[in-house]
Protein backbone atom coordinates (compact mmCIF):
# COMPACT_ATOMS: atom_id res chain seq x y z
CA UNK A 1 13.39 -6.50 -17.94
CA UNK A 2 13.44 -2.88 -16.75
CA UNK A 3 10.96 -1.83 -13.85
CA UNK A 4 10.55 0.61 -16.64
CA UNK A 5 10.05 -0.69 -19.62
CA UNK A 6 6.37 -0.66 -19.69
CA UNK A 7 4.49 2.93 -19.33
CA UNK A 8 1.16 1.14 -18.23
CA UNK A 9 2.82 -0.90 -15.70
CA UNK A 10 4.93 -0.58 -12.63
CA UNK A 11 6.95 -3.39 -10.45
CA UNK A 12 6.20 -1.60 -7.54
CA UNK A 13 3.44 -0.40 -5.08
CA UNK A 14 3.58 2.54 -2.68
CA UNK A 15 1.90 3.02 1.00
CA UNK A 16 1.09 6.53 1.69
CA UNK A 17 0.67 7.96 4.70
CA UNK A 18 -1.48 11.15 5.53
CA UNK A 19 -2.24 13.54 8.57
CA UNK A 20 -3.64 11.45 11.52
CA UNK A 21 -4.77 12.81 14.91
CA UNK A 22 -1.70 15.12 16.04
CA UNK A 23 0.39 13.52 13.67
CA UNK A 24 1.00 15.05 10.02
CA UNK A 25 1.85 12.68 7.01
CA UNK A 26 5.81 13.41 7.21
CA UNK A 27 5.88 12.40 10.83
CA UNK A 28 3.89 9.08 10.21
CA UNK A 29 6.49 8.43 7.31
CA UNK A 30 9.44 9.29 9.68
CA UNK A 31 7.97 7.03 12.28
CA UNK A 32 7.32 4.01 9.74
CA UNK A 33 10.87 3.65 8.78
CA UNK A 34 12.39 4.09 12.37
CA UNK A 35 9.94 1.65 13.34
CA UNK A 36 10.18 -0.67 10.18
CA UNK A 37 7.27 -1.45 10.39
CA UNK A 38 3.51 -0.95 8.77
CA UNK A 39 0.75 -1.89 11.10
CA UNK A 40 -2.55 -3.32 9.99
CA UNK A 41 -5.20 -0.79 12.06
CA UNK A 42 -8.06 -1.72 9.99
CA UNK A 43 -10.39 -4.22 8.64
CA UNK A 44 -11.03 -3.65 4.42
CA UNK A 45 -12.80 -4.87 1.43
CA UNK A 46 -16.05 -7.27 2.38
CA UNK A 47 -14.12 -8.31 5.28
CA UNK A 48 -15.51 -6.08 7.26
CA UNK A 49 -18.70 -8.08 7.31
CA UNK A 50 -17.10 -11.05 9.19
CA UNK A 51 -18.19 -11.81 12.15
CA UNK A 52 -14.65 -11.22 13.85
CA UNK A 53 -13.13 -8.44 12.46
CA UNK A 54 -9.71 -9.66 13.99
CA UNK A 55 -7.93 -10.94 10.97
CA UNK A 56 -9.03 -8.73 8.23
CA UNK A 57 -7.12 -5.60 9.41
CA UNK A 58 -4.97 -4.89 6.31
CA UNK A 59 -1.88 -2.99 5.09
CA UNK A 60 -2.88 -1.12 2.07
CA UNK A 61 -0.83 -0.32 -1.24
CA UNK A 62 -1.45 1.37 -4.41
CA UNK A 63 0.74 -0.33 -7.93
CA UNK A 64 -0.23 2.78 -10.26
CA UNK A 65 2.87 3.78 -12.27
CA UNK A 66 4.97 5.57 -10.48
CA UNK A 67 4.94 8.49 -13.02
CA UNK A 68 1.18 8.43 -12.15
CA UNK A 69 1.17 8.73 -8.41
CA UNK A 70 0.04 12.32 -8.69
CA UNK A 71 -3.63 11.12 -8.87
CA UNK A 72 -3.05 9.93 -5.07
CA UNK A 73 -1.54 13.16 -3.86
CA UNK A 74 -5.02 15.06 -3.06
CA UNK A 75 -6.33 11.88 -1.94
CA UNK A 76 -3.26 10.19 0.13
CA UNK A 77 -0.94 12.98 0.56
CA UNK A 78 2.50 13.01 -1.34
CA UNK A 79 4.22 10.79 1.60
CA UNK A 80 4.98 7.32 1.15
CA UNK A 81 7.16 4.10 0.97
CA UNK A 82 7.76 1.90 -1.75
CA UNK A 83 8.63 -1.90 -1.98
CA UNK A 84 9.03 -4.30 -5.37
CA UNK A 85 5.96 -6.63 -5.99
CA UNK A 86 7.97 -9.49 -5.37
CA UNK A 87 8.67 -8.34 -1.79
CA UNK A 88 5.07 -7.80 -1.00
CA UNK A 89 3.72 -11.21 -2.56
CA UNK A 90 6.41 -13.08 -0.74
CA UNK A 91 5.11 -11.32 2.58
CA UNK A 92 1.19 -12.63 1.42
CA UNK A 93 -0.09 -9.71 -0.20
CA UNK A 94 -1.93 -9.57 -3.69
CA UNK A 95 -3.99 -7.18 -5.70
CA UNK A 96 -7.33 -6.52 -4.68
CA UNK A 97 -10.46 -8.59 -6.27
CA UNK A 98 -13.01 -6.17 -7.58
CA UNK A 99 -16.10 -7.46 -8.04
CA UNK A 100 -18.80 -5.45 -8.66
CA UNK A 101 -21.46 -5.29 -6.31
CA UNK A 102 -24.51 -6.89 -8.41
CA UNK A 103 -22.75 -8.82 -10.34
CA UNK A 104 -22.70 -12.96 -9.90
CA UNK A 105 -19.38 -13.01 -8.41
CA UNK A 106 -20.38 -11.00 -5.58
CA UNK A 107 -23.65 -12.77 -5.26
CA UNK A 108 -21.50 -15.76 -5.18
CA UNK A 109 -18.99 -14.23 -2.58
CA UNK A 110 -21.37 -13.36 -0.34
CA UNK A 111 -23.55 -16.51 -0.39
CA UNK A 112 -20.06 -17.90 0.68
CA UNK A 113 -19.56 -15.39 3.41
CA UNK A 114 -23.57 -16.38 4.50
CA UNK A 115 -22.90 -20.09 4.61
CA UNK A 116 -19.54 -19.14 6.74
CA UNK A 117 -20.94 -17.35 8.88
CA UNK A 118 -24.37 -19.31 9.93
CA UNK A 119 -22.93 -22.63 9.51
CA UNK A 120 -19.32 -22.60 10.27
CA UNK A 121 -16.98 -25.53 9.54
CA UNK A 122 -13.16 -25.07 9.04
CA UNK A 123 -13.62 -25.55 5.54
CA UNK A 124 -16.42 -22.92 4.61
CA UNK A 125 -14.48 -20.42 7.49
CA UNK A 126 -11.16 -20.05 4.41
CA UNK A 127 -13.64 -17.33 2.72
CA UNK A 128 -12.52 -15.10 5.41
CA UNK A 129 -8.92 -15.93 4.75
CA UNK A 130 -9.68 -14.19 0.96
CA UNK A 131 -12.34 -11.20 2.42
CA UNK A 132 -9.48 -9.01 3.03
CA UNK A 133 -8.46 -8.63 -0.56
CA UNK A 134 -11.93 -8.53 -2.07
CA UNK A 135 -13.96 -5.01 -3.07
CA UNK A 136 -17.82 -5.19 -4.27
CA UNK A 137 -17.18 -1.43 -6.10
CA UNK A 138 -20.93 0.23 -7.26
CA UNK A 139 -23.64 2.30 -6.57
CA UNK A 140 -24.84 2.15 -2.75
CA UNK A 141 -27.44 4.35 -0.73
CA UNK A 142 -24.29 6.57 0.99
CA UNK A 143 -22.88 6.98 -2.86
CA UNK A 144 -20.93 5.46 -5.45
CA UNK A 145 -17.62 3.55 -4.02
CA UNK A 146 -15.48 2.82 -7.22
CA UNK A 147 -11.66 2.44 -6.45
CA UNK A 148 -10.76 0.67 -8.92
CA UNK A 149 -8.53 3.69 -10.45
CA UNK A 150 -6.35 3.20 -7.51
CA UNK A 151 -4.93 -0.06 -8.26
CA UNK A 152 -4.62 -1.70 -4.92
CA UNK A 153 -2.88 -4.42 -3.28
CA UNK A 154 -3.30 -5.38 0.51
CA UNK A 155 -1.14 -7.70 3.20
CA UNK A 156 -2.94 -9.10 5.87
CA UNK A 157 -1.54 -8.57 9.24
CA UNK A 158 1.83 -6.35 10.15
CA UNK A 159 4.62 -5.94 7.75
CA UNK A 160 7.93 -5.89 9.05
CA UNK A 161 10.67 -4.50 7.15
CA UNK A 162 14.70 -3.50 6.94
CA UNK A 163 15.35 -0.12 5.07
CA UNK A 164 17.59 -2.43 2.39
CA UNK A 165 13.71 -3.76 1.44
CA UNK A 166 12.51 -0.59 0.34
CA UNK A 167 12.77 0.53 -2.89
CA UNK A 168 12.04 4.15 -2.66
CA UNK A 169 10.72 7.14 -1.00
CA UNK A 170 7.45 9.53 -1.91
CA UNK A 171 8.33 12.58 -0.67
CA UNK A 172 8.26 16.50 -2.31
CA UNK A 173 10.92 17.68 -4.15
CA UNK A 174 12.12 20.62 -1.47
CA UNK A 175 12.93 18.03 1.31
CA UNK A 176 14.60 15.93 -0.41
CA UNK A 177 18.23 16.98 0.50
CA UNK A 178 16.99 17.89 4.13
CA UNK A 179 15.97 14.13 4.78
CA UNK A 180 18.19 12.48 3.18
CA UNK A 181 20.86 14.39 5.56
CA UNK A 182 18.31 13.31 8.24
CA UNK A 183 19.19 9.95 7.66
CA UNK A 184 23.02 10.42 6.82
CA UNK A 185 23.30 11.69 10.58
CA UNK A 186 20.99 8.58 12.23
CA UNK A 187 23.38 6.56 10.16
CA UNK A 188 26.72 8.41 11.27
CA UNK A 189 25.74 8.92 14.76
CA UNK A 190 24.12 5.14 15.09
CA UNK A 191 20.32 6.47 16.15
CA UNK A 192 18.57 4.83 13.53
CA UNK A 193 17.86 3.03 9.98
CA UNK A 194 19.02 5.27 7.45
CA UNK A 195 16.99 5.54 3.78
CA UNK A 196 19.48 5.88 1.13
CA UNK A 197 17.14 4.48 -1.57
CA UNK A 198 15.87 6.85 -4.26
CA UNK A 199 13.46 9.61 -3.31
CA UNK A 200 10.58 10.55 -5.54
CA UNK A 201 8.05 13.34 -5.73
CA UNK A 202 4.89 12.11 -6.81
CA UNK A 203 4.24 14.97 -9.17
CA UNK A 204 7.68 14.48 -11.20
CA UNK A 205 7.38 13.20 -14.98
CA UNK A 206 8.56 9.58 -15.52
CA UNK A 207 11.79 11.04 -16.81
CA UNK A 208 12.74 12.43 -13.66
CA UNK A 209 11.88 9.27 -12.03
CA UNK A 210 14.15 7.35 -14.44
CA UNK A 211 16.88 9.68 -13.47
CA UNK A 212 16.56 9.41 -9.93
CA UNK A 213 16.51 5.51 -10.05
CA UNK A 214 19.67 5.53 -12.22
CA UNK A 215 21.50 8.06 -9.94
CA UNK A 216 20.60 6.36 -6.50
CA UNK A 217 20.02 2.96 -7.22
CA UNK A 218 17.69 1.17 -4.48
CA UNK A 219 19.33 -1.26 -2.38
């Protein structure tokens, strides 16, 4: 089947990167593929209630349709790197659970998490091995947290990567042709990977997309 085939539904999920400290989203993209790799900083989802935190730091990805990415931009920023599903679930990662906060699969969750965590055995400690990748979305006292829109996946742990494993590029239209030469030249003159995968702006209509996949195939 086409990775296009289906309007509703992509083959792919995207990590975008955004301005961080001293560093602006294009550098952190820049320095993610020279380094080839995307570290896990942070704890997520209901993981964050363990009692080690060590473990549930997660690499986070969003599988809207790639025509649909715009909805990110404001949020994420319009940098980011994309990889096929199959490359992430052979890695360990999976779409996010949500369950909604008062609901009796979170009840049920965090009973789990209770048991784990006041009378630990190696069997009741696997709940934290699934924490990462679980969201309790609703109403709370700070405000509403509902994600669900965003579609995500997360990897536990580090993900280490070759640039012939991605399958694309986020980045605005107007630097395309300057990065891509960016790369040509750390190819040519041997100073790093080189992206020659399709590049994508997040705002561009799934036409344009189609086009760019069929003119610059991914590796």
């Amino acid at each position: 089947m086409s990775p296009f085939a289906w309007h509703d539904y992509s083959d792919f999920v995207v990590h975008f990167t955004k301005d961080a400290f001293d560093r602006t989203a294009y550098d952190n993209i820049i320095s993610i593929c020279y380094s080839r790799c995307l570290r896990a900083m942070n704890p997520f989802g209901v993981g964050k209630a363990a009692p080690q935190t060590y473990g549930q730091q997660t690499v986070c990805f969003s599988e809207i349709p790639l025509h649909e990415l715009a909805r990110l931009v404001n949020r994420r920023g319009p940098y980011g790197i994309g990889f096929t599903k199959d490359f992430i679930t052979s890695h360990g990662g999976c779409p996010v659970w949500y369950a909604p906060k008062d609901g009796p699969q979170a009840s049920s969750i965090k009973r789990l998490m209770e048991i784990a965590n006041f009378q630990p055995t190696e069997d009741r400690e696997q709940i934290w091995a699934l924490t990462p990748f679980i969201d309790f979305p609703g109403h709370y006292p700070a405000g509403p947290y509902k994600f669900e829109w965003e579609r995500e996946w997360r990897l536990k742990g580090d993900l280490l990567f070759n640039e012939k494993d991605v399958a694309f590029l986020t980045i605005p239209e107007q630097f395309h042709s300057a990065v891509r030469h960016f790369f040509e030249q750390a190819i040519a003159f041997g100073t790093g990977p080189g992206y020659m995968c399709p590049y994508v702006d997040p705002t561009w209509s799934w036409e344009r997309i189609q086009a760019a996949f069929a003119t610059t195939p991914s590796h």
